[in-house]
PDB file of N, CA and C in Angstrom:
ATOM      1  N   UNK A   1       2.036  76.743  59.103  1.00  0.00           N
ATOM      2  CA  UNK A   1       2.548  76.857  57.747  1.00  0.00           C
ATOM      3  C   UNK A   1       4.019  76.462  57.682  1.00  0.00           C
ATOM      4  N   UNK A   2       4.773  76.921  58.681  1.00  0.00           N
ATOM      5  CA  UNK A   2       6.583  76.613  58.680  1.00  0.00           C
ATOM      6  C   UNK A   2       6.429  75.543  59.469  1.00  0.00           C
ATOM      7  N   UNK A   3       5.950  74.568  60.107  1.00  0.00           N
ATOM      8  CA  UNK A   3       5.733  73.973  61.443  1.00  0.00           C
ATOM      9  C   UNK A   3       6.885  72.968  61.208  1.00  0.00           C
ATOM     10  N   UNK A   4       6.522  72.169  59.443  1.00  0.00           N
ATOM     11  CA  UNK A   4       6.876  70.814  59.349  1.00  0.00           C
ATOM     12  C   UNK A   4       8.434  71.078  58.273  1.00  0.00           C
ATOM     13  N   UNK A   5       8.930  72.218  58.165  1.00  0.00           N
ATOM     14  CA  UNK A   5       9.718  72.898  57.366  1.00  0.00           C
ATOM     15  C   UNK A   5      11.213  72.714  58.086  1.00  0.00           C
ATOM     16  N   UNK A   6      12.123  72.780  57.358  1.00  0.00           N
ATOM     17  CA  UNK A   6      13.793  72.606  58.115  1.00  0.00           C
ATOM     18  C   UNK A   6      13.632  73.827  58.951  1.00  0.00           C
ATOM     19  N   UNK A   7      14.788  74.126  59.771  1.00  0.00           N
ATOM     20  CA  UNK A   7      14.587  75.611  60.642  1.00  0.00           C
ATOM     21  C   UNK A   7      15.492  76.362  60.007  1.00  0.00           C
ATOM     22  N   UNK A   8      16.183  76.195  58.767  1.00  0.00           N
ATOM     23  CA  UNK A   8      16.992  77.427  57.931  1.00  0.00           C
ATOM     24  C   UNK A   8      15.513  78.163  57.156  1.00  0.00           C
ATOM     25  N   UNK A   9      14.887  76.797  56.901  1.00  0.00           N
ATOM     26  CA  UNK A   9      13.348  77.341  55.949  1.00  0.00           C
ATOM     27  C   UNK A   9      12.487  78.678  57.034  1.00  0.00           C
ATOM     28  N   UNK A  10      12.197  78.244  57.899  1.00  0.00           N
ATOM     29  CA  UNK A  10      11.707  79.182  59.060  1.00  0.00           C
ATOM     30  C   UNK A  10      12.502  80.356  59.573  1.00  0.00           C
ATOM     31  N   UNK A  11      13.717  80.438  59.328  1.00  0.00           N
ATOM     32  CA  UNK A  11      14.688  81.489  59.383  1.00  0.00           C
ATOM     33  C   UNK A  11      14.166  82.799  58.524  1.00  0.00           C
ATOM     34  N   UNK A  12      14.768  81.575  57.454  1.00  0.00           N
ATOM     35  CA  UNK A  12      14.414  82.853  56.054  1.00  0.00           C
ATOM     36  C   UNK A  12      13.058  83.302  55.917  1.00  0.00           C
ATOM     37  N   UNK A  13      11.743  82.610  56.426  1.00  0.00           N
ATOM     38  CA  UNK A  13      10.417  82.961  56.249  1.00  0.00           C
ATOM     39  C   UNK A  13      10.528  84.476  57.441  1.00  0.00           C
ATOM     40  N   UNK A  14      10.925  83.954  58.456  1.00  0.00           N
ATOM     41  CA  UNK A  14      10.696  85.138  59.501  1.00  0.00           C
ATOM     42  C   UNK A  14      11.632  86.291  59.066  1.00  0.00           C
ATOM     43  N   UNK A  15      12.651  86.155  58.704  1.00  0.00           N
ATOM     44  CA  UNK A  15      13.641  87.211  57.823  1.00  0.00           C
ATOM     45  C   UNK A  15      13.017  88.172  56.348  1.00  0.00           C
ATOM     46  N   UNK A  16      12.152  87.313  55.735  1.00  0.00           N
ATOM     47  CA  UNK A  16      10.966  87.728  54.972  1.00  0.00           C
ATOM     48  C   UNK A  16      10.168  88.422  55.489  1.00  0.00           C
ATOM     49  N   UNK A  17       9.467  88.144  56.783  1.00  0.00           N
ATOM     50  CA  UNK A  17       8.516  88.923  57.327  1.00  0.00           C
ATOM     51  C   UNK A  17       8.812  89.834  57.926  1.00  0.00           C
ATOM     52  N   UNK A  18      10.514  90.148  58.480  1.00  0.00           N
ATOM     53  CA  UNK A  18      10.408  90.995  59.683  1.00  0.00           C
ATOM     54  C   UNK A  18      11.601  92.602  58.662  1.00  0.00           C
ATOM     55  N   UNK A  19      12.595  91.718  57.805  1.00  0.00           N
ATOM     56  CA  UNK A  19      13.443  92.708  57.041  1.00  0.00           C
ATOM     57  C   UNK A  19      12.774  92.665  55.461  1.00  0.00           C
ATOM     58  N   UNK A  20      12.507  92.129  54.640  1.00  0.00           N
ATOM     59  CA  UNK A  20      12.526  91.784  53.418  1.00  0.00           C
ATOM     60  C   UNK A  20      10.734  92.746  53.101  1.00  0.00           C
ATOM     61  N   UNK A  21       9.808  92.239  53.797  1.00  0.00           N
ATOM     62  CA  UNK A  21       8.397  93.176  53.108  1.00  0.00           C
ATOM     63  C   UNK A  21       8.199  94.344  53.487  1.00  0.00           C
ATOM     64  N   UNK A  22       9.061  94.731  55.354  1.00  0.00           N
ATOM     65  CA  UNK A  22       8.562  96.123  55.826  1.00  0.00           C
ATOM     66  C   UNK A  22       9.935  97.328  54.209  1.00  0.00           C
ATOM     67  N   UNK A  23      11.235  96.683  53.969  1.00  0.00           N
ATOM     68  CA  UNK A  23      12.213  97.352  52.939  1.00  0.00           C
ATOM     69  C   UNK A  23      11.375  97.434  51.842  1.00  0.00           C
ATOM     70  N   UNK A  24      10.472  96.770  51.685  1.00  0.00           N
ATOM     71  CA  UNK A  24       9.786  96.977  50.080  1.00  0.00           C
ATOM     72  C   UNK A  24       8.785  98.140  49.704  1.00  0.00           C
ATOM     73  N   UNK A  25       8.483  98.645  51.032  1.00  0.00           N
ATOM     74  CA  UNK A  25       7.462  99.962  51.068  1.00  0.00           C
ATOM     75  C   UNK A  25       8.877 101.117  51.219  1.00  0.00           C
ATOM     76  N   UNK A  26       9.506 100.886  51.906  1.00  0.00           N
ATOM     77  CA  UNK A  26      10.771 102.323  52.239  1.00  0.00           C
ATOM     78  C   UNK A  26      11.577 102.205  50.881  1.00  0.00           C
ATOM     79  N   UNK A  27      11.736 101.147  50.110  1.00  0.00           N
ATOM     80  CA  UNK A  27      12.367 101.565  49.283  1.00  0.00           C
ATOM     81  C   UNK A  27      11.495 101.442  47.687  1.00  0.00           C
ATOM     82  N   UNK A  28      10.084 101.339  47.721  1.00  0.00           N
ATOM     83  CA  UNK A  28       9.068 101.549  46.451  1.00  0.00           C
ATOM     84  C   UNK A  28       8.836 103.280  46.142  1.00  0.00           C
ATOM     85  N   UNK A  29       9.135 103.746  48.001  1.00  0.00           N
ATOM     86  CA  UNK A  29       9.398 105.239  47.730  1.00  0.00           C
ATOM     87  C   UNK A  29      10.255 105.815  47.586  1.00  0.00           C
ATOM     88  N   UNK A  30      11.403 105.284  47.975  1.00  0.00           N
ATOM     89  CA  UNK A  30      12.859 105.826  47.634  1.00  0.00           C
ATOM     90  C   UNK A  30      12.448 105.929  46.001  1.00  0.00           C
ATOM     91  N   UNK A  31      12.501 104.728  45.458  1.00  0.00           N
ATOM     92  CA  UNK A  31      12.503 104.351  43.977  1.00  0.00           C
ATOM     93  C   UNK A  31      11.987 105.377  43.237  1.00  0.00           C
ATOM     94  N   UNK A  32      10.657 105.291  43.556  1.00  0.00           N
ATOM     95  CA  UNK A  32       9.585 106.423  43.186  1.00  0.00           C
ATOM     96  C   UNK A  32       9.686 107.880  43.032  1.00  0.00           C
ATOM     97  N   UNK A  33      10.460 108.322  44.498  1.00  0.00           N
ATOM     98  CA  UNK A  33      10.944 109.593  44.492  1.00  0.00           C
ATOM     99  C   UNK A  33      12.117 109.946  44.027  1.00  0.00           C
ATOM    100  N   UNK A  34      12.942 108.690  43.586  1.00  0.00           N
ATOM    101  CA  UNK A  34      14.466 109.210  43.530  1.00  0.00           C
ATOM    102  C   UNK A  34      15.227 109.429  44.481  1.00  0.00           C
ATOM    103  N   UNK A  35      15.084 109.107  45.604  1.00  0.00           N
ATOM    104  CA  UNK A  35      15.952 109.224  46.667  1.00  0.00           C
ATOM    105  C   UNK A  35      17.527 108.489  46.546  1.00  0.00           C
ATOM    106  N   UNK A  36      18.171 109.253  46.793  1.00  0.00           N
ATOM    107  CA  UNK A  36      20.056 108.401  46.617  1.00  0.00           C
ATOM    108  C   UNK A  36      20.222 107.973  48.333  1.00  0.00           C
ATOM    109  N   UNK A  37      19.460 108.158  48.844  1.00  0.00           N
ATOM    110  CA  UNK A  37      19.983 107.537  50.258  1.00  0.00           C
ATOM    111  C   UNK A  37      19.534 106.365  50.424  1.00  0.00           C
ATOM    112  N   UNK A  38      18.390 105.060  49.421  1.00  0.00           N
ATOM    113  CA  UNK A  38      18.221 104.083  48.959  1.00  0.00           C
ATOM    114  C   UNK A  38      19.611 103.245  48.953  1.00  0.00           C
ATOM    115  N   UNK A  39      20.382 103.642  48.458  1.00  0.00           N
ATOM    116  CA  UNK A  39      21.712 103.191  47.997  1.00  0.00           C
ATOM    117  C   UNK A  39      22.075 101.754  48.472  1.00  0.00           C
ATOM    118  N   UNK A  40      22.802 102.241  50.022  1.00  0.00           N
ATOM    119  CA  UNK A  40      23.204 101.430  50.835  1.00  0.00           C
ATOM    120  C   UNK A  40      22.122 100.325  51.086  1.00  0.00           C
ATOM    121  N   UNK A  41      20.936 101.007  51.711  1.00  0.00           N
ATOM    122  CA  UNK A  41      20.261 100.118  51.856  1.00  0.00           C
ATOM    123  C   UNK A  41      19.734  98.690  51.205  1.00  0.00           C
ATOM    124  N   UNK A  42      19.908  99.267  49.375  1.00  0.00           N
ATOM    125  CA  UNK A  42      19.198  98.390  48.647  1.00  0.00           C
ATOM    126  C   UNK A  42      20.199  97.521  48.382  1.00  0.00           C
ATOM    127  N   UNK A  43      21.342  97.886  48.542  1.00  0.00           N
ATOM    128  CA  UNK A  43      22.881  96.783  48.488  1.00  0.00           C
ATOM    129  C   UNK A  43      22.923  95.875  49.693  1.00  0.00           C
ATOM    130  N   UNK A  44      22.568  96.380  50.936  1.00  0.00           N
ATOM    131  CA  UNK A  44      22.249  95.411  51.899  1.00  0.00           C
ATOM    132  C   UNK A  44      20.959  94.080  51.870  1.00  0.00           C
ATOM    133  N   UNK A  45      19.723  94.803  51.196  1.00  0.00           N
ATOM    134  CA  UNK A  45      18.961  94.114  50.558  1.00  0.00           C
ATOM    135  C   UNK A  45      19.532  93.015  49.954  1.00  0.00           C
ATOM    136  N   UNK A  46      19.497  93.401  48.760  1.00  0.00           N
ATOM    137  CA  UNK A  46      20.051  92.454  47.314  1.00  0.00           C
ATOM    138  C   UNK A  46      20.998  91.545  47.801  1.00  0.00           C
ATOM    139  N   UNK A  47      21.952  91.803  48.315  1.00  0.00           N
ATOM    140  CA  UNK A  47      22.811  90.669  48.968  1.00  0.00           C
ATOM    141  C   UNK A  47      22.233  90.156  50.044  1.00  0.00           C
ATOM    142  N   UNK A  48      21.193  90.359  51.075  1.00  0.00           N
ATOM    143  CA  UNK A  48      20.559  89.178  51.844  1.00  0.00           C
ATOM    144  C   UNK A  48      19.529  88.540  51.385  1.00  0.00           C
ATOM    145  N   UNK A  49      18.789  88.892  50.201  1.00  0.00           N
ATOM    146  CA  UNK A  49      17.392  88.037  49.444  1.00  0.00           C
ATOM    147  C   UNK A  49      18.323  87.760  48.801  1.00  0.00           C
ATOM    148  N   UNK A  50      19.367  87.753  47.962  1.00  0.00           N
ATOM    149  CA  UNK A  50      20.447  86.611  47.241  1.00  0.00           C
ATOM    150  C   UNK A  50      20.614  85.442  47.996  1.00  0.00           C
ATOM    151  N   UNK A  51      21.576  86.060  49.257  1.00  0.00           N
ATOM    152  CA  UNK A  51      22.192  84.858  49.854  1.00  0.00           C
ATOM    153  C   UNK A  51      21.211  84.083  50.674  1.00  0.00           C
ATOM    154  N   UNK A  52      20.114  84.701  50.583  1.00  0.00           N
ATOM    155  CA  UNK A  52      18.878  83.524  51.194  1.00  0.00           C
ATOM    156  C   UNK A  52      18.724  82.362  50.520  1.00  0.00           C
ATOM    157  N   UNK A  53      18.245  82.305  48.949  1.00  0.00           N
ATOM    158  CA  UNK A  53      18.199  81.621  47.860  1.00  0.00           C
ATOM    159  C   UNK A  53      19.328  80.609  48.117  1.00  0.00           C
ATOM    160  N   UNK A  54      20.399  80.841  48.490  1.00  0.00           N
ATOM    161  CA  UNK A  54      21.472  79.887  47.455  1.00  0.00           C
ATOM    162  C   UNK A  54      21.029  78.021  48.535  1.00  0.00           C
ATOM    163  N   UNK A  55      20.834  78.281  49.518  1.00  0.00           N
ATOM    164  CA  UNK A  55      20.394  77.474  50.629  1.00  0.00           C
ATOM    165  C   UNK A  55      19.234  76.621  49.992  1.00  0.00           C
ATOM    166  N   UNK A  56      18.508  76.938  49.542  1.00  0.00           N
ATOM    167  CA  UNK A  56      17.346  76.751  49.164  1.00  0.00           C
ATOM    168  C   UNK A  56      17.317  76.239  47.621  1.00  0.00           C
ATOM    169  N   UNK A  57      17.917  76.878  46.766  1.00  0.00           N
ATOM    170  CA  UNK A  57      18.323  76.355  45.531  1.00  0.00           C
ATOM    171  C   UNK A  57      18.823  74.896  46.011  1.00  0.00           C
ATOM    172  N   UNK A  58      20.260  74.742  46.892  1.00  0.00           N
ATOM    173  CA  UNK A  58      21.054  73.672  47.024  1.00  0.00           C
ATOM    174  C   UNK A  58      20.029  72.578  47.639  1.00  0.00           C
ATOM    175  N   UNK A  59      19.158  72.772  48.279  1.00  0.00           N
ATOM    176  CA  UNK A  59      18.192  71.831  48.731  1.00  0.00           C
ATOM    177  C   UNK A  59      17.280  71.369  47.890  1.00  0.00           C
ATOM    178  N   UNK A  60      16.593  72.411  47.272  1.00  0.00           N
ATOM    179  CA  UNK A  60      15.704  71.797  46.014  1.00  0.00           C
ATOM    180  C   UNK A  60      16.723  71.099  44.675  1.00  0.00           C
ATOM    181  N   UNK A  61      17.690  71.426  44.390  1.00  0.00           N
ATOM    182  CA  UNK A  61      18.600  70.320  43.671  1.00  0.00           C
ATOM    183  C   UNK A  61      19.535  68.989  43.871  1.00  0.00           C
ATOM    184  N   UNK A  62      19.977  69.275  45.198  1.00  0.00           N
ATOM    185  CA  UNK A  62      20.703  68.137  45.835  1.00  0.00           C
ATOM    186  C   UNK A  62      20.436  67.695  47.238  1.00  0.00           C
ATOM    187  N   UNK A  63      18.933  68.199  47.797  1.00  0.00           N
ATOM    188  CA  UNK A  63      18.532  67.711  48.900  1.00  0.00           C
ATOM    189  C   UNK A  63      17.711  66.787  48.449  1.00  0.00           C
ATOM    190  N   UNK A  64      16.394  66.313  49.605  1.00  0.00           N
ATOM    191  CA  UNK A  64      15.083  65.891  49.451  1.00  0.00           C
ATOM    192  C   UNK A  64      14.570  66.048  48.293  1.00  0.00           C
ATOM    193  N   UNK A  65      14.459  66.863  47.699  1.00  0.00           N
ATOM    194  CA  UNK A  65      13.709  67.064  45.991  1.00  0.00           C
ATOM    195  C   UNK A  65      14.798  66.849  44.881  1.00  0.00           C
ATOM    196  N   UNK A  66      16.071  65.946  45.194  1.00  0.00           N
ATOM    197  CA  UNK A  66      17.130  66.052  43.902  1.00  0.00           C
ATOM    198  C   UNK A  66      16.777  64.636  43.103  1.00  0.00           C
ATOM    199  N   UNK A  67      15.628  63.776  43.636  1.00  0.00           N
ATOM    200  CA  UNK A  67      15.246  62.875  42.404  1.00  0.00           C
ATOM    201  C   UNK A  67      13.808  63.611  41.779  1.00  0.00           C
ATOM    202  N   UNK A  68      13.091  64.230  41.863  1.00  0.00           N
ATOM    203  CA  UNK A  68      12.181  64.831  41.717  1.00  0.00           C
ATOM    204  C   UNK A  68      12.073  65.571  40.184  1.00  0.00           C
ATOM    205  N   UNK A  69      11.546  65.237  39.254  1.00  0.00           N
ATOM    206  CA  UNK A  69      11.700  65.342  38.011  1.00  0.00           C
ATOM    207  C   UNK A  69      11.582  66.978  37.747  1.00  0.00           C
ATOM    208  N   UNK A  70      10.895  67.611  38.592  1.00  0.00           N
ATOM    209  CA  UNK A  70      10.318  69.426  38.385  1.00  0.00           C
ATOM    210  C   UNK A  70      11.497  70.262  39.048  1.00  0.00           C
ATOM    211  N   UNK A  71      12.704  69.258  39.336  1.00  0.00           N
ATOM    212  CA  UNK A  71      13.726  69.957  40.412  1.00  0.00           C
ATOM    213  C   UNK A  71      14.558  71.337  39.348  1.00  0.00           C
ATOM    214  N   UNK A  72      14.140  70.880  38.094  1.00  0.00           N
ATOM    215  CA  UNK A  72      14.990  72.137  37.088  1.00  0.00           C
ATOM    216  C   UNK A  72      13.958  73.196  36.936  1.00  0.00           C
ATOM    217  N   UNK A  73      12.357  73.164  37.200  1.00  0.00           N
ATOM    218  CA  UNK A  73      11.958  74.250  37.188  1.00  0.00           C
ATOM    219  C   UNK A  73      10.774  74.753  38.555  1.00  0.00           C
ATOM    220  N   UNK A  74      11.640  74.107  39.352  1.00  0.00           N
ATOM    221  CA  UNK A  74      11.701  74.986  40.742  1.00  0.00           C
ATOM    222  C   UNK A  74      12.743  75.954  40.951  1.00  0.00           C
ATOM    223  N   UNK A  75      14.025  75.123  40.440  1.00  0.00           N
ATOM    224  CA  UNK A  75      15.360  75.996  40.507  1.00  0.00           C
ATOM    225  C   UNK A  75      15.112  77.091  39.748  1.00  0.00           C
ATOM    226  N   UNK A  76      14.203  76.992  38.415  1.00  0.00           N
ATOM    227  CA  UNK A  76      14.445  78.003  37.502  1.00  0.00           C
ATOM    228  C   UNK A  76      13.575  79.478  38.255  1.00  0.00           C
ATOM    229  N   UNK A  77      12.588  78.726  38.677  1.00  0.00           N
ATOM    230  CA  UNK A  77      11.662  79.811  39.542  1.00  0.00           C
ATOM    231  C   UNK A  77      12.342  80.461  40.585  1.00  0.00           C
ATOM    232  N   UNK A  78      12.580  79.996  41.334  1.00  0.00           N
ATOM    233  CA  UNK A  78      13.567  80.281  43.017  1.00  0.00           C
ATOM    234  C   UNK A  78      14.693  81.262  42.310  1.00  0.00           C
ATOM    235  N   UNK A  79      15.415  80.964  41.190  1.00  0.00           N
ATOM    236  CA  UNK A  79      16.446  81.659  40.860  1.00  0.00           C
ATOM    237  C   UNK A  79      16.603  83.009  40.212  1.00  0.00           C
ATOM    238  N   UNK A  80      14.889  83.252  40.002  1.00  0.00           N
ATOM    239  CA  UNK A  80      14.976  84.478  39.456  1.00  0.00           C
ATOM    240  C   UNK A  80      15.065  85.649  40.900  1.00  0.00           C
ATOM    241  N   UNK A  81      14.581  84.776  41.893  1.00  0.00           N
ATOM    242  CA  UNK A  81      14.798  85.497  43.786  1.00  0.00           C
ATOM    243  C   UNK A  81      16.178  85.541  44.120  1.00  0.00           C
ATOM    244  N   UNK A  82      17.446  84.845  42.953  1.00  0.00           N
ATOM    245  CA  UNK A  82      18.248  85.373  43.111  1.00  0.00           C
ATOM    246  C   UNK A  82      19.046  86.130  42.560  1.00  0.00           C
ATOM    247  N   UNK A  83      18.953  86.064  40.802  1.00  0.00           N
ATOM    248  CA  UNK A  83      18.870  87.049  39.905  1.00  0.00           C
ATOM    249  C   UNK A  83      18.662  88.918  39.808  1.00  0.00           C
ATOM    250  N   UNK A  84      17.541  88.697  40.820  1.00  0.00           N
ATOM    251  CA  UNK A  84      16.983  90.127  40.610  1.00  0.00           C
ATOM    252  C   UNK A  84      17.813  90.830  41.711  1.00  0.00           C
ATOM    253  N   UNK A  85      17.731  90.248  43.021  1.00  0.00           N
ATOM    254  CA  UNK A  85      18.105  91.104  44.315  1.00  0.00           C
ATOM    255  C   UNK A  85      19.692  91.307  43.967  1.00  0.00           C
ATOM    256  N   UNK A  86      20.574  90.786  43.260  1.00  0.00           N
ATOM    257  CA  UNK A  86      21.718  90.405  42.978  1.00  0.00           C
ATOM    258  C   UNK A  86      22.079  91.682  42.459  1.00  0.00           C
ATOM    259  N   UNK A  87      21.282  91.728  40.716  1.00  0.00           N
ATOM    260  CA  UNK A  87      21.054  92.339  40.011  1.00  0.00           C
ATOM    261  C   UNK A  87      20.766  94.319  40.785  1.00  0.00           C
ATOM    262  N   UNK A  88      20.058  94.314  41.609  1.00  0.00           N
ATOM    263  CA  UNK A  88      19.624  95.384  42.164  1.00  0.00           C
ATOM    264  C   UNK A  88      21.030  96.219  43.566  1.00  0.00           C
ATOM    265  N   UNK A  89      21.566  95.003  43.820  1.00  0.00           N
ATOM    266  CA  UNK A  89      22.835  95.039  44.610  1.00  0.00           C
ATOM    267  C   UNK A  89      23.898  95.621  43.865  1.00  0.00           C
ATOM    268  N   UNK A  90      24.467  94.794  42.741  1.00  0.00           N
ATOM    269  CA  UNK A  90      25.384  95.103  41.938  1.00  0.00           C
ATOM    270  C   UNK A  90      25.227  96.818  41.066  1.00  0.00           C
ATOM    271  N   UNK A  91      24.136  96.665  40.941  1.00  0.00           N
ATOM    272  CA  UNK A  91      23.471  98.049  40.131  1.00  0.00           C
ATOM    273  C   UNK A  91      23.820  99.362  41.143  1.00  0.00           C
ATOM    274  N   UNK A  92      23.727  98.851  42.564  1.00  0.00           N
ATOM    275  CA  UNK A  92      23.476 100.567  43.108  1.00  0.00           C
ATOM    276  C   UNK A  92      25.021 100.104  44.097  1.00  0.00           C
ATOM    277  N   UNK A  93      25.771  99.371  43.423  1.00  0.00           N
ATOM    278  CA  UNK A  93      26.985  99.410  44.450  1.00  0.00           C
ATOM    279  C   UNK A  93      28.040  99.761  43.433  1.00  0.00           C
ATOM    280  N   UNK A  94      27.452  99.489  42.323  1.00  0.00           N
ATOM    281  CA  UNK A  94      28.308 100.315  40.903  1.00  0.00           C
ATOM    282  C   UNK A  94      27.593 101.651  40.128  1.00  0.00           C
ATOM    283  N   UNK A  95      27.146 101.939  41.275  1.00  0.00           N
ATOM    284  CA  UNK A  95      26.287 103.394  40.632  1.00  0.00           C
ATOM    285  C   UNK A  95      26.635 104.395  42.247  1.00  0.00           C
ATOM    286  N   UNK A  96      27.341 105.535  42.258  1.00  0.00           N
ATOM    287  CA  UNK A  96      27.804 106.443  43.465  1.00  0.00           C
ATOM    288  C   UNK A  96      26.290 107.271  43.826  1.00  0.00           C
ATOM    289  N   UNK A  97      25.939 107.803  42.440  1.00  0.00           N
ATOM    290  CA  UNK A  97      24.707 108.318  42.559  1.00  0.00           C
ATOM    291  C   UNK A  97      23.290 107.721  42.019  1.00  0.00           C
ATOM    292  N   UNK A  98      22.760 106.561  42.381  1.00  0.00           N
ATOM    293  CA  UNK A  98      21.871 106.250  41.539  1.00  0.00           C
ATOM    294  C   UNK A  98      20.475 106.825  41.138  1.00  0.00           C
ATOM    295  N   UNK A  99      20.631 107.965  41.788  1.00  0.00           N
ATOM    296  CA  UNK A  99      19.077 109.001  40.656  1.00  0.00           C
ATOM    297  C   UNK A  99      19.690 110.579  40.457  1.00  0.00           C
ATOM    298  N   UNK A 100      20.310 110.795  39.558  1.00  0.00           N
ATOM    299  CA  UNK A 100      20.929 112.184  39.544  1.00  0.00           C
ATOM    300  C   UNK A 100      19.843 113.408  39.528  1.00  0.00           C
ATOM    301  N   UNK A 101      20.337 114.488  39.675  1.00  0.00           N
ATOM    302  CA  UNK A 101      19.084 115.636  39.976  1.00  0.00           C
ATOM    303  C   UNK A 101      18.472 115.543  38.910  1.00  0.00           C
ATOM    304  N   UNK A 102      19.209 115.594  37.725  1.00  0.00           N
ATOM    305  CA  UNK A 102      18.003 115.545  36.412  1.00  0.00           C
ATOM    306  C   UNK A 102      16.962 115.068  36.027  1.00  0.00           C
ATOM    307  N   UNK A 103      17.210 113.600  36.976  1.00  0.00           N
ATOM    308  CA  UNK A 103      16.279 112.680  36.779  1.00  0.00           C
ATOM    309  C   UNK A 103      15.542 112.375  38.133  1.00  0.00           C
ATOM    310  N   UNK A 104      15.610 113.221  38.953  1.00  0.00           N
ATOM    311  CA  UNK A 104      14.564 113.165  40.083  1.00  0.00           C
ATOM    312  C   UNK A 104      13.455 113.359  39.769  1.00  0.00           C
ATOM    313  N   UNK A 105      12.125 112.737  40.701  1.00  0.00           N
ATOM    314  CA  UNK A 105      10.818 113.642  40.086  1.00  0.00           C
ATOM    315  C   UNK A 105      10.391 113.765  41.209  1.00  0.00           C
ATOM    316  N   UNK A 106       9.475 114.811  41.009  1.00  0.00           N
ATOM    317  CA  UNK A 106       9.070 115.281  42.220  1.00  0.00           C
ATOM    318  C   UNK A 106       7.914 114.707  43.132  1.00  0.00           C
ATOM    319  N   UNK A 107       7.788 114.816  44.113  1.00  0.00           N
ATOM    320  CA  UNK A 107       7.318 113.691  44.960  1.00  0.00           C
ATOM    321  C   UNK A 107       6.105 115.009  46.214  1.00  0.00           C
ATOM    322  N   UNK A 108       4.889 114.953  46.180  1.00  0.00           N
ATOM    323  CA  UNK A 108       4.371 116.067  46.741  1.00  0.00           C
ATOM    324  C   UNK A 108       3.995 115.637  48.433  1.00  0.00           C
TER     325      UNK A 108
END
């Protein structure tokens, strides 16, 4: 599947498989339960599924695919992978407590 791929492409795939899907179960329960010790973690997140993208954006616009007529809505797709994690970074690195007791729920 990565065989015929650049080796930044195979980087980020194995970086996907080994940090990026096992964080998505530890922190669907953080989320879920309200946990504030999420925090850090999800700021470490968000800024490495960001800065994965920007590589990848720059290639699908000004690499191999920059005569390629669909190159504005590949970018548009790819960019919401950088939008969100960004978005989720900025959120809990400007938030001290991001689930206050009030709004915990309980988790059995």
């Amino acid at each position: 599947m990565v065989r015929d791929n650049p080796i930044w492409f195979v980087a980020f795939v194995w970086c996907e498989v080994a940090v990026q899907l096992p964080f998505f179960f530890i922190a669907a329960y953080a989320y879920l339960a309200g946990r504030n010790w999420i925090r850090i973690p999800a700021i470490m997140y968000g800024v490495h599924a960001a800065t994965t993208v920007v590589p990848m954006l720059a290639d699908f616009y000004y690499g191999q695919g920059k005569d390629s007529p669909q190159k504005e809505l590949l970018c548009a797709i790819y960019g919401t992978y950088f939008v969100f994690p960004l978005m989720i970074a900025l959120g809990m690195a400007f938030s001290r407590i991001p689930f206050p007791a009030e709004r915990k729920k309980k988790v059995a």
